[in-house]
Protein backbone atom coordinates (compact mmCIF):
# COMPACT_ATOMS: atom_id res chain seq x y z
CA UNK A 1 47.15 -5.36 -5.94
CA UNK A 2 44.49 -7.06 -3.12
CA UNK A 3 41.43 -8.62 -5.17
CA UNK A 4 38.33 -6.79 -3.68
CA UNK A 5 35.97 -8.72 -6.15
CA UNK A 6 32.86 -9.73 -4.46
CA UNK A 7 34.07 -13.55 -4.83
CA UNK A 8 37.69 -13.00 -3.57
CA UNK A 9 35.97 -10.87 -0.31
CA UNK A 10 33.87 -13.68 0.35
CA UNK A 11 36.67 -16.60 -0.22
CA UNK A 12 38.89 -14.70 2.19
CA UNK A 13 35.96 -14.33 4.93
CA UNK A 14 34.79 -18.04 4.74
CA UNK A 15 38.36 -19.33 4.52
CA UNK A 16 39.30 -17.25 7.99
CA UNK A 17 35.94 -17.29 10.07
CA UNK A 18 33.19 -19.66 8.20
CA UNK A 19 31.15 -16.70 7.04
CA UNK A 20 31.23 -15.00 10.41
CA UNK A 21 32.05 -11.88 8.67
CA UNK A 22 29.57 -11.48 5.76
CA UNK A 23 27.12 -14.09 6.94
CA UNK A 24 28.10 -16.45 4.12
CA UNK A 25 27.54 -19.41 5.79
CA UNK A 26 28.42 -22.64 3.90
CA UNK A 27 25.61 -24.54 5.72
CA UNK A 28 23.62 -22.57 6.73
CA UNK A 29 20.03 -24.95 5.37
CA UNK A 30 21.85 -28.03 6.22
CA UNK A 31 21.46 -26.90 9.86
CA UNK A 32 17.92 -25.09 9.36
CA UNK A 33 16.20 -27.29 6.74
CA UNK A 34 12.65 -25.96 7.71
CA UNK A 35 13.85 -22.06 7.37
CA UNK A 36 12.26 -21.90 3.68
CA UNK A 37 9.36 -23.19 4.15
CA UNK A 38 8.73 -21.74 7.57
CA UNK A 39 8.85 -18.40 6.12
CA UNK A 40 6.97 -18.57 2.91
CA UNK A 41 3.84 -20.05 4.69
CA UNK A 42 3.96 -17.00 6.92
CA UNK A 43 3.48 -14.77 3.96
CA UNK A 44 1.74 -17.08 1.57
CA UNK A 45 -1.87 -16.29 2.92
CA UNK A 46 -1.59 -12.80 2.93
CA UNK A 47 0.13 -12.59 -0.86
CA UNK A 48 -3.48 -14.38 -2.02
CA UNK A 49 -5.85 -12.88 0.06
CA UNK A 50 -4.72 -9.64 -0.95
CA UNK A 51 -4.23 -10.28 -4.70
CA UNK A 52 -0.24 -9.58 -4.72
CA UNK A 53 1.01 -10.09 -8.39
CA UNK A 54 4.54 -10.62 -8.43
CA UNK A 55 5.86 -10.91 -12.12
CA UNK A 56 9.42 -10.20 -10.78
CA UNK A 57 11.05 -11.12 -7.84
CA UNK A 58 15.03 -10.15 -6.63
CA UNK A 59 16.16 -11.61 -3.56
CA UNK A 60 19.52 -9.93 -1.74
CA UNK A 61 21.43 -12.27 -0.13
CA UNK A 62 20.03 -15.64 -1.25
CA UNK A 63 22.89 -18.41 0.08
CA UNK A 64 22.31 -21.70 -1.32
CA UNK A 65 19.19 -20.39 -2.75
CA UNK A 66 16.67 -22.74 -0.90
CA UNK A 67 14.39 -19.63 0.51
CA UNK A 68 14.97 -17.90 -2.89
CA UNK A 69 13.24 -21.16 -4.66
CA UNK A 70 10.80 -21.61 -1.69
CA UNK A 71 9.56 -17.54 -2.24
CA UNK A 72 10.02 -18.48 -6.37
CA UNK A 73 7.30 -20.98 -5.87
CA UNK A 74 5.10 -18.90 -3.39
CA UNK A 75 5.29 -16.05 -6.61
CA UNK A 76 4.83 -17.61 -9.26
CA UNK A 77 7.40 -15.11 -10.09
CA UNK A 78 8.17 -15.19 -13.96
CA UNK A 79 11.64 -14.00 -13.38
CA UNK A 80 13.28 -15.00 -9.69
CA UNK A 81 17.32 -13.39 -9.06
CA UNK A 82 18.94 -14.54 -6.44
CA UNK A 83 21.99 -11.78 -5.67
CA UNK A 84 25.30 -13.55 -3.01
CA UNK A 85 28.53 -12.27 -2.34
CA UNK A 86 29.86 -16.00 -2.09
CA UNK A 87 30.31 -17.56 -5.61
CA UNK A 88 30.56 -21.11 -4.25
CA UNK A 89 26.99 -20.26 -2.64
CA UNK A 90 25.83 -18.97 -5.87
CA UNK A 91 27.11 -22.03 -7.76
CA UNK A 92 25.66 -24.07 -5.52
CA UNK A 93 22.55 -22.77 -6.29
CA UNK A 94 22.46 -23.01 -10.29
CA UNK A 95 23.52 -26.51 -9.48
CA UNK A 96 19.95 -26.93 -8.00
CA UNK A 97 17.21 -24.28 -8.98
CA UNK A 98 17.84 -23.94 -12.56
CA UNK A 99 15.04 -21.75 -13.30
CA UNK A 100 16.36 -18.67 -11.12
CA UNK A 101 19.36 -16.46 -12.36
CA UNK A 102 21.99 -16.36 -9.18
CA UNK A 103 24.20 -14.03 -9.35
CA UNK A 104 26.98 -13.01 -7.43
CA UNK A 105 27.95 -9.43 -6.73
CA UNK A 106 27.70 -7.22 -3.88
CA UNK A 107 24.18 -6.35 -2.93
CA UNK A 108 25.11 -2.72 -2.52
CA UNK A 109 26.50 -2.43 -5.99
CA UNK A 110 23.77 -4.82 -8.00
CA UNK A 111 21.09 -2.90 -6.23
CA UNK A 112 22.87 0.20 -7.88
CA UNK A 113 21.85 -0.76 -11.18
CA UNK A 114 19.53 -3.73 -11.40
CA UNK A 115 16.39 -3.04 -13.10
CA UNK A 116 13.19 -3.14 -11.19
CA UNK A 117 11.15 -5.45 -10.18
CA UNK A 118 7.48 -6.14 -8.19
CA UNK A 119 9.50 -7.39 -4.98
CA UNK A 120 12.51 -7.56 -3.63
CA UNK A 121 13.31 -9.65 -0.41
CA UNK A 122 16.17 -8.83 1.97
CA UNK A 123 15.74 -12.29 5.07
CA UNK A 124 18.57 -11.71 7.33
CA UNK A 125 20.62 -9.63 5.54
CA UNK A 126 20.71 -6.62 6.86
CA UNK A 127 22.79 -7.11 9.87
CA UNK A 128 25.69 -8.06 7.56
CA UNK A 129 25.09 -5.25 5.52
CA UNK A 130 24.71 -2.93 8.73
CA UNK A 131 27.73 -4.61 10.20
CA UNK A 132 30.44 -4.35 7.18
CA UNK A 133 29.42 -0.92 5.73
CA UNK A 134 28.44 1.07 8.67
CA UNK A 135 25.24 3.27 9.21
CA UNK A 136 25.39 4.75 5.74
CA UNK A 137 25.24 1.41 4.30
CA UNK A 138 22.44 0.05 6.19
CA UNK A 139 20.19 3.27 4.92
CA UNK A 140 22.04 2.52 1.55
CA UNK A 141 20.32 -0.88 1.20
CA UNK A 142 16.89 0.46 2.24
CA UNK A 143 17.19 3.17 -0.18
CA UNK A 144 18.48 1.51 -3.52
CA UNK A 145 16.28 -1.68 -2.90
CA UNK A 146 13.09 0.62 -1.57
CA UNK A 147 13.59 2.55 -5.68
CA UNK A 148 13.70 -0.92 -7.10
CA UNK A 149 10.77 -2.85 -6.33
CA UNK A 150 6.73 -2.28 -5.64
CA UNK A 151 6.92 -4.15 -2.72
CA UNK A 152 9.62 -4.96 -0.08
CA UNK A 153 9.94 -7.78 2.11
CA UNK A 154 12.59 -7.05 4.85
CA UNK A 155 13.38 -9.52 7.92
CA UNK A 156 16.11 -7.24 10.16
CA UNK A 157 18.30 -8.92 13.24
CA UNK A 158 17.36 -7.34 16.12
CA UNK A 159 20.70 -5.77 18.00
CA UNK A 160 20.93 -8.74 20.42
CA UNK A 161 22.23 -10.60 17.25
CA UNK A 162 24.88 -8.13 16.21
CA UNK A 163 25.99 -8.79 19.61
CA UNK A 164 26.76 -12.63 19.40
CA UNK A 165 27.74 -11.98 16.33
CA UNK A 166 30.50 -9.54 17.20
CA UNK A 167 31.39 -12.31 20.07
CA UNK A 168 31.55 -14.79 17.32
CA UNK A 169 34.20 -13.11 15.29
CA UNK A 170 36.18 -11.63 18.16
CA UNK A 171 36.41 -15.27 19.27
CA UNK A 172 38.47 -16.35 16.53
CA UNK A 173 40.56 -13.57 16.63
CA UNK A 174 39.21 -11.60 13.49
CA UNK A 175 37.53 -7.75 13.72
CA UNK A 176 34.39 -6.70 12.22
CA UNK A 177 34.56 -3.86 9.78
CA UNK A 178 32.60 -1.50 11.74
CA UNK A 179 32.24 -2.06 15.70
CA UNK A 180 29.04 -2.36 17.91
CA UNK A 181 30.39 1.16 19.95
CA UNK A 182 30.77 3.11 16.32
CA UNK A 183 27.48 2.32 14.97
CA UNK A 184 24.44 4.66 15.53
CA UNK A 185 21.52 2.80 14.85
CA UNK A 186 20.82 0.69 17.92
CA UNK A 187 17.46 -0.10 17.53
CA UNK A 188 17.65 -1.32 13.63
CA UNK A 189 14.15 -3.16 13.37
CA UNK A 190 12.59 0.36 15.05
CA UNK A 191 15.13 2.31 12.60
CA UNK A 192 14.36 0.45 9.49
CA UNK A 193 9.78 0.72 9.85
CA UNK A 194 11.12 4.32 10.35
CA UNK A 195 13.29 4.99 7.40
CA UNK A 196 11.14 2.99 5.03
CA UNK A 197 8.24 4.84 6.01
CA UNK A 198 9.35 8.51 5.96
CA UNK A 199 12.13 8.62 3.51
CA UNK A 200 11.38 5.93 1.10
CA UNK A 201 7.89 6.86 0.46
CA UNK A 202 7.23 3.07 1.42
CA UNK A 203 4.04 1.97 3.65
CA UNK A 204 4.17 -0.89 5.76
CA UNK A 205 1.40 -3.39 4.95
CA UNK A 206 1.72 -6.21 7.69
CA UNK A 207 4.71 -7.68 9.37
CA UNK A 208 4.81 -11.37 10.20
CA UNK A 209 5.87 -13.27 12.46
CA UNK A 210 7.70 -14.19 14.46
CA UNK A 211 10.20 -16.85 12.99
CA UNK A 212 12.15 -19.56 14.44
CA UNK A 213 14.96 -16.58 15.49
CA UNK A 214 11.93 -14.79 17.32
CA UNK A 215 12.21 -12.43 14.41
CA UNK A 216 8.94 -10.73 12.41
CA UNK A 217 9.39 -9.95 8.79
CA UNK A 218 7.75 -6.95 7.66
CA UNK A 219 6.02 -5.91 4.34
CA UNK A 220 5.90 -2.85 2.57
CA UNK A 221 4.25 -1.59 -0.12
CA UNK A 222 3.51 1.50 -2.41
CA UNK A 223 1.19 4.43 -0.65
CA UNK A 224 -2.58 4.57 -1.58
CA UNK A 225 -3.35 6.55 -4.36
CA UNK A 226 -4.84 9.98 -3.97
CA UNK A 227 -8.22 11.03 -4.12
């Protein structure tokens, strides 16, 4: 019987195509050592201007955990999760930020069942998500982490990267799960505002921006209250 565990998917993916496939990338801070900080000073103004309280904090898809300690500081979160598919990733990152709990699982399947928190933070995740489950998982992922959190950070890949990214794997000879031609969503940063907005009861605060990738990150947050 194949081992689908979320470590044995990510040990075959890294040992064939260097994380091409799930976006486990072994050094991925080593070769962008200003991403953390980069991003949290984007946000960091806004979080204390506005009075954001953030007693727990998830974030899907943490690597190493450098941006998951960075956003842990920006917080002053009293409980910080870091969720990776890659268990050498995630023991990497106990090895260095002992005060987070990194665990490794699926994102799909922790979201399923984590308890909730103030924020949750997806940074360049959901391409791989989008990429390896399909449509249904990309809406998924905005669903089950839109139910588990007050507020929502999300920084999408525009489609321009899906396209090197498919290049990348068809260059070593390997096939993504679900092809560029077979996926609907086209337009995911357009898609995601979209779904967010009108079928996660979810209002977008401020978006951010851009990053180093020419990216924004957006922000979302509860509705006002009525009346």
């Amino acid at each position: 019987m194949t081992d689908s565990s979320p470590e044995a998917v990510a040990a075959m993916s890294r040992g064939n195509d260097g994380g091409h496939l799930l976006g486990n990338f072994p050094k991925y801070y080593e070769h962008f050592d200003n991403s953390p900080r980069a991003r949290t000073l984007l946000l960091s103004d806004y979080f204390h201007e506005n009075g954001i309280i953030v007693e727990s904090y998830l974030d899907v898809g943490s690597n190493s955990g450098e941006l998951t300690s960075a956003m842990h500081e920006l917080t002053k979160s009293r409980r910080t999760v870091g969720v990776e598919i890659d268990a050498i990733l995630v023991q990497r990152a106990r090895a260095r930020f002992a005060l987070i709990d990194f665990t490794c699982a699926n994102a799909l399947d922790f979201l399923a069942t984590c308890s909730r928190v103030a924020l949750i933070s997806v940074f360049s995740t959901t391409m791989w998500v989008h990429l390896n489950h399909g449509d249904q998982g990309l809406e998924s992922l905005l669903r089950l982490a839109s139910a588990r959190c007050t507020y929502l950070i999300i920084e999408p890949q525009p489609y321009d990267a899906y396209q090197r990214a498919a290049r990348r794997v068809r260059k070593i000879g390997l096939t993504l799960p679900h092809r560029l031609e077979k996926l609907g969503i086209k337009t995911p940063e357009r898609f995601i505002v979209d779904y967010l907005t009108r079928e996660c009861n979810m209002v977008l605060m401020s978006k951010f921006g851009p990053t180093q990738w020419s990216r924004e990150i957006f922000l979302f947050g509860p509705p006002p209250p009525q009346g």
